[in-house]
Protein backbone atom coordinates (compact mmCIF):
# COMPACT_ATOMS: atom_id res chain seq x y z
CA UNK A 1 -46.64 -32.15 -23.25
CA UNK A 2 -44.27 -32.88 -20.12
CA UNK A 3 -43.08 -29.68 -18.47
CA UNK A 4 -40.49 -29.86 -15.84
CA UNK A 5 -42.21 -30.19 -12.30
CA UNK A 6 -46.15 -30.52 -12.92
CA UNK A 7 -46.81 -33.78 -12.31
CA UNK A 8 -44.51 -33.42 -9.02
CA UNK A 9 -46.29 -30.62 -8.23
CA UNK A 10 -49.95 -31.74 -8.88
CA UNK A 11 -49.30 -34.10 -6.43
CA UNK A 12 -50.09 -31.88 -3.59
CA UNK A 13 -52.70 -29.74 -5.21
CA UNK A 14 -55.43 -27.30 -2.75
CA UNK A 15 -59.16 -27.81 -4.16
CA UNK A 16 -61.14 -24.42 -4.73
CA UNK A 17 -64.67 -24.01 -5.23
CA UNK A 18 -65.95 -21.84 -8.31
CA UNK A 19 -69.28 -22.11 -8.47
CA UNK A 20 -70.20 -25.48 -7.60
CA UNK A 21 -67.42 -27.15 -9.26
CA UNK A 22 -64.11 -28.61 -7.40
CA UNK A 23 -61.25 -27.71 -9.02
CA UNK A 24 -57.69 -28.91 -8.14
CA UNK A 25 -54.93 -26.24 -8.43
CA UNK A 26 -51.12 -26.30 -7.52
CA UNK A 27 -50.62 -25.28 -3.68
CA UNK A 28 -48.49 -21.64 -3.64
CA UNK A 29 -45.14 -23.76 -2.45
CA UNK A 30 -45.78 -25.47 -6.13
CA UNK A 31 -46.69 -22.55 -7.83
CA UNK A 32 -43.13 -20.78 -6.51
CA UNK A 33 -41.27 -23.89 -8.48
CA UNK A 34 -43.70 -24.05 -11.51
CA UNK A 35 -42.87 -20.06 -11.77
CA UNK A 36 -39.35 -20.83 -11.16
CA UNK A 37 -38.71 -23.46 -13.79
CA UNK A 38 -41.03 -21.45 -16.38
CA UNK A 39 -39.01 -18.60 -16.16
CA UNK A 40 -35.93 -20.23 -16.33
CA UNK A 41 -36.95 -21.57 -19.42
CA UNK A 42 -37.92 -18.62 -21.05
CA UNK A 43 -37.34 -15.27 -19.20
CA UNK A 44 -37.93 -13.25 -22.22
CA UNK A 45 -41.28 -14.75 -22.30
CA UNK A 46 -42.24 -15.22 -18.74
CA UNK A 47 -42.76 -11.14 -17.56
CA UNK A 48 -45.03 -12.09 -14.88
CA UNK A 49 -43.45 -15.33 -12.98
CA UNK A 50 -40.95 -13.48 -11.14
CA UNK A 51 -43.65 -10.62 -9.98
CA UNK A 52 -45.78 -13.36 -8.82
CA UNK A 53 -43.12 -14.58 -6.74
CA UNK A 54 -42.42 -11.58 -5.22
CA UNK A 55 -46.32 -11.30 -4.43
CA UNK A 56 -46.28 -14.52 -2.55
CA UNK A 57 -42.76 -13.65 -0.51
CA UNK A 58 -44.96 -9.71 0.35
CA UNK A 59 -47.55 -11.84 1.70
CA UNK A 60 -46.39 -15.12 3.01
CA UNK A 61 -45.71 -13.66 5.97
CA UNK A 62 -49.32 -12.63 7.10
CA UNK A 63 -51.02 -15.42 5.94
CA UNK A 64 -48.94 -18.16 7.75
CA UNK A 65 -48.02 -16.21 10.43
CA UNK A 66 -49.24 -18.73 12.94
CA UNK A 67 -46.98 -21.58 11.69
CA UNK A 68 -43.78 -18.87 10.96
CA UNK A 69 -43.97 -18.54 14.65
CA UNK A 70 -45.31 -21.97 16.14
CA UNK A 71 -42.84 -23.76 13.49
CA UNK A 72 -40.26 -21.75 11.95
CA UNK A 73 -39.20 -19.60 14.98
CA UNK A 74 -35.75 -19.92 14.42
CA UNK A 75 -36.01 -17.44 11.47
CA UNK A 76 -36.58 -14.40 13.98
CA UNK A 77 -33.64 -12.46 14.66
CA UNK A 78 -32.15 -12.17 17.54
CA UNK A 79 -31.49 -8.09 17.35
CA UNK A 80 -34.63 -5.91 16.75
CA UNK A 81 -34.40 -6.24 12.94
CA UNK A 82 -37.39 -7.97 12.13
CA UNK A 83 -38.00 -8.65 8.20
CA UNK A 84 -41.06 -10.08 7.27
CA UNK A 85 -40.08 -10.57 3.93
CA UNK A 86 -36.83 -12.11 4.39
CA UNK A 87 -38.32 -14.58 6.91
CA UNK A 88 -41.13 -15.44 4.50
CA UNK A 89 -38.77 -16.36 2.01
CA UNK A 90 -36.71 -18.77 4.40
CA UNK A 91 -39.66 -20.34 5.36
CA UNK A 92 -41.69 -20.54 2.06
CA UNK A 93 -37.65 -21.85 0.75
CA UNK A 94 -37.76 -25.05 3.15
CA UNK A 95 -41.14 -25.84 2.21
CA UNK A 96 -40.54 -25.16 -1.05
CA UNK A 97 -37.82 -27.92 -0.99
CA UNK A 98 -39.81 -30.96 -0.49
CA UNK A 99 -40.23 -30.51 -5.01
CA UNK A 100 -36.34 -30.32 -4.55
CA UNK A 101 -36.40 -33.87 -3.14
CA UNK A 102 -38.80 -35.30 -5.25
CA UNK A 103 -36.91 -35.15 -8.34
CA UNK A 104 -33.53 -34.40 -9.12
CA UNK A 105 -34.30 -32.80 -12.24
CA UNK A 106 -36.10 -30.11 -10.16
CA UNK A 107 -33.75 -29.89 -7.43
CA UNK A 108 -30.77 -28.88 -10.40
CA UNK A 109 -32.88 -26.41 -12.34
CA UNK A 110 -34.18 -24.36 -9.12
CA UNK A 111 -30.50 -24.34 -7.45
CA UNK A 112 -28.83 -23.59 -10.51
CA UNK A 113 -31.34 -20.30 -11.16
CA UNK A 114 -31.35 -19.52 -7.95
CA UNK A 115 -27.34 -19.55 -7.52
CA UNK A 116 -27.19 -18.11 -10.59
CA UNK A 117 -28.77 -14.82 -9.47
CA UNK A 118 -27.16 -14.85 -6.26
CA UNK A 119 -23.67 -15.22 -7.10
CA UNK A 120 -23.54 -11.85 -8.92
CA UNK A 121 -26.12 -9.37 -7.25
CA UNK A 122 -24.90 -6.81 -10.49
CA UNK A 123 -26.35 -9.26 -12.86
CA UNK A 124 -28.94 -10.94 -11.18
CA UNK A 125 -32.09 -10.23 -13.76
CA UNK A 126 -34.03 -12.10 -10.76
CA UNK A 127 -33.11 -9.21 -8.22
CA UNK A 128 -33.53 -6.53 -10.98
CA UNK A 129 -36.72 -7.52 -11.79
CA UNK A 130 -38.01 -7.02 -7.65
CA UNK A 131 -35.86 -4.10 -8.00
CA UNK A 132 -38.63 -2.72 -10.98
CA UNK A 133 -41.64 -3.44 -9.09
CA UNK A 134 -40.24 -2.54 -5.81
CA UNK A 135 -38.83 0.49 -4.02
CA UNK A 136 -35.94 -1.88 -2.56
CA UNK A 137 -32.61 -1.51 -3.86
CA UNK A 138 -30.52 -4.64 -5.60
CA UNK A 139 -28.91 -5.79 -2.32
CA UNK A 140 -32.05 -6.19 -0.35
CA UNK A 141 -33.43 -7.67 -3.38
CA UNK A 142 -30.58 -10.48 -3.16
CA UNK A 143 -30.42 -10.65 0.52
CA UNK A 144 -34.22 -11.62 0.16
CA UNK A 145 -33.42 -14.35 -2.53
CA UNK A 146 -30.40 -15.39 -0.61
CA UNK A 147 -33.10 -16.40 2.26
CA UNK A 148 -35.04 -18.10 0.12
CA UNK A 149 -31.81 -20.10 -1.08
CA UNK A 150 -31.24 -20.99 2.37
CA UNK A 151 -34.31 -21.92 3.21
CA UNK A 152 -33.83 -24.13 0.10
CA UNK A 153 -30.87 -25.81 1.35
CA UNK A 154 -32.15 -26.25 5.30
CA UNK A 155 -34.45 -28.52 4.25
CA UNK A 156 -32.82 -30.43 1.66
CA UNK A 157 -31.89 -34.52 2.52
C-alpha cells in the first residue's frame, strides 16, 4: 500500500517510549500533512483529521513558544493584537513546508486543498468544520488557515 506522503514523512519520525519498547511515530509537522492528504482523499470518511489539526494549531503555540519567539519573531504583530493561534499556524505552515519540497506530489495536493478552502470562505468545508468544534466564526476560521497557507508559501524554494 503506498499512500501519498508516508514514506516522506517517516523520514523525520520522533521515537516514544511505551513501556520499554521504542517506537517511531510521524513528528506533528508530518502528522499536519498525513491529516491533510487523508482528508483530502476522503473527507466523508476522515471526521477526525481536520479536528486534529485544529488541536495542534490550539496548542502549537504553548508548546514551542520558545522557538515562535527566538525563531519566528516576525509573526508578532506590530499593533497589540496578539493571536496565538494565527501565529501558530504561520509557523507550524513553514515548517510544515519542508514535505512541500520533498515531493512535488505533496506540495500539489496540500496547496490545492488548502487554496481550495481559502478561495471561498462560504464553502470552505475546512473552515466549517473549525467553525463546529469552535466558538469562532467562518472568517476567523479562514484567516487562521490563510496563515497557515502563508506560512506554507514563506518557506517554499
Amino acid at each position: 500500500m503506498h499512500v501519498l506522503g508516508f514514506s516522506e514523512v517517516l523520514q523525520e519520525t520522533e521515537i516514544i517510549e511505551i513501556e520499554e519498547k521504542s517506537l517511531q511515530i510521524p513528528s506533528l509537522l508530518g502528522m499536519v500533512i498525513l491529516k491533510l492528504i487523508a482528508w483530502s482523499d476522503r473527507p466523508e470518511d476522515r471526521d477526525n483529521d481536520l479536528y486534529d489539526i485544529l488541536k495542534i494549531i490550539e496548542h502549537y503555540f504553548d508548546y514551542n513558544f520558545d522557538e515562535i519567539v527566538e525563531h519566528h519573531n516576525d509573526t508578532f504583530p506590530e499593533e497589540d493584537d496578539l493571536d496565538q493561534h494565527k501565529i501558530a499556524a504561520r509557523v507550524l505552515g513553514r515548517k510544515a513546508s519542508q514535505f512541500l519540497n520533498i515531493s512535488e506530489a505533496i506540495k500539489e495536493r496540500i496547496l490545492n486543498t488548502i487554496n481550495d478552502n481559502v478561495d471561498n470562505t462560504k464553502n470552505s468545508a475546512i473552515a466549517k468544520d473549525w467553525v463546529k468544534n469552535k466558538d469562532w466564526d467562518l472568517e476567523y476560521t479562514t484567516q487562521i488557515l490563510k496563515e497557515f497557507k502563508y506560512g506554507l508559501l514563506d518557506k517554499l524554494e
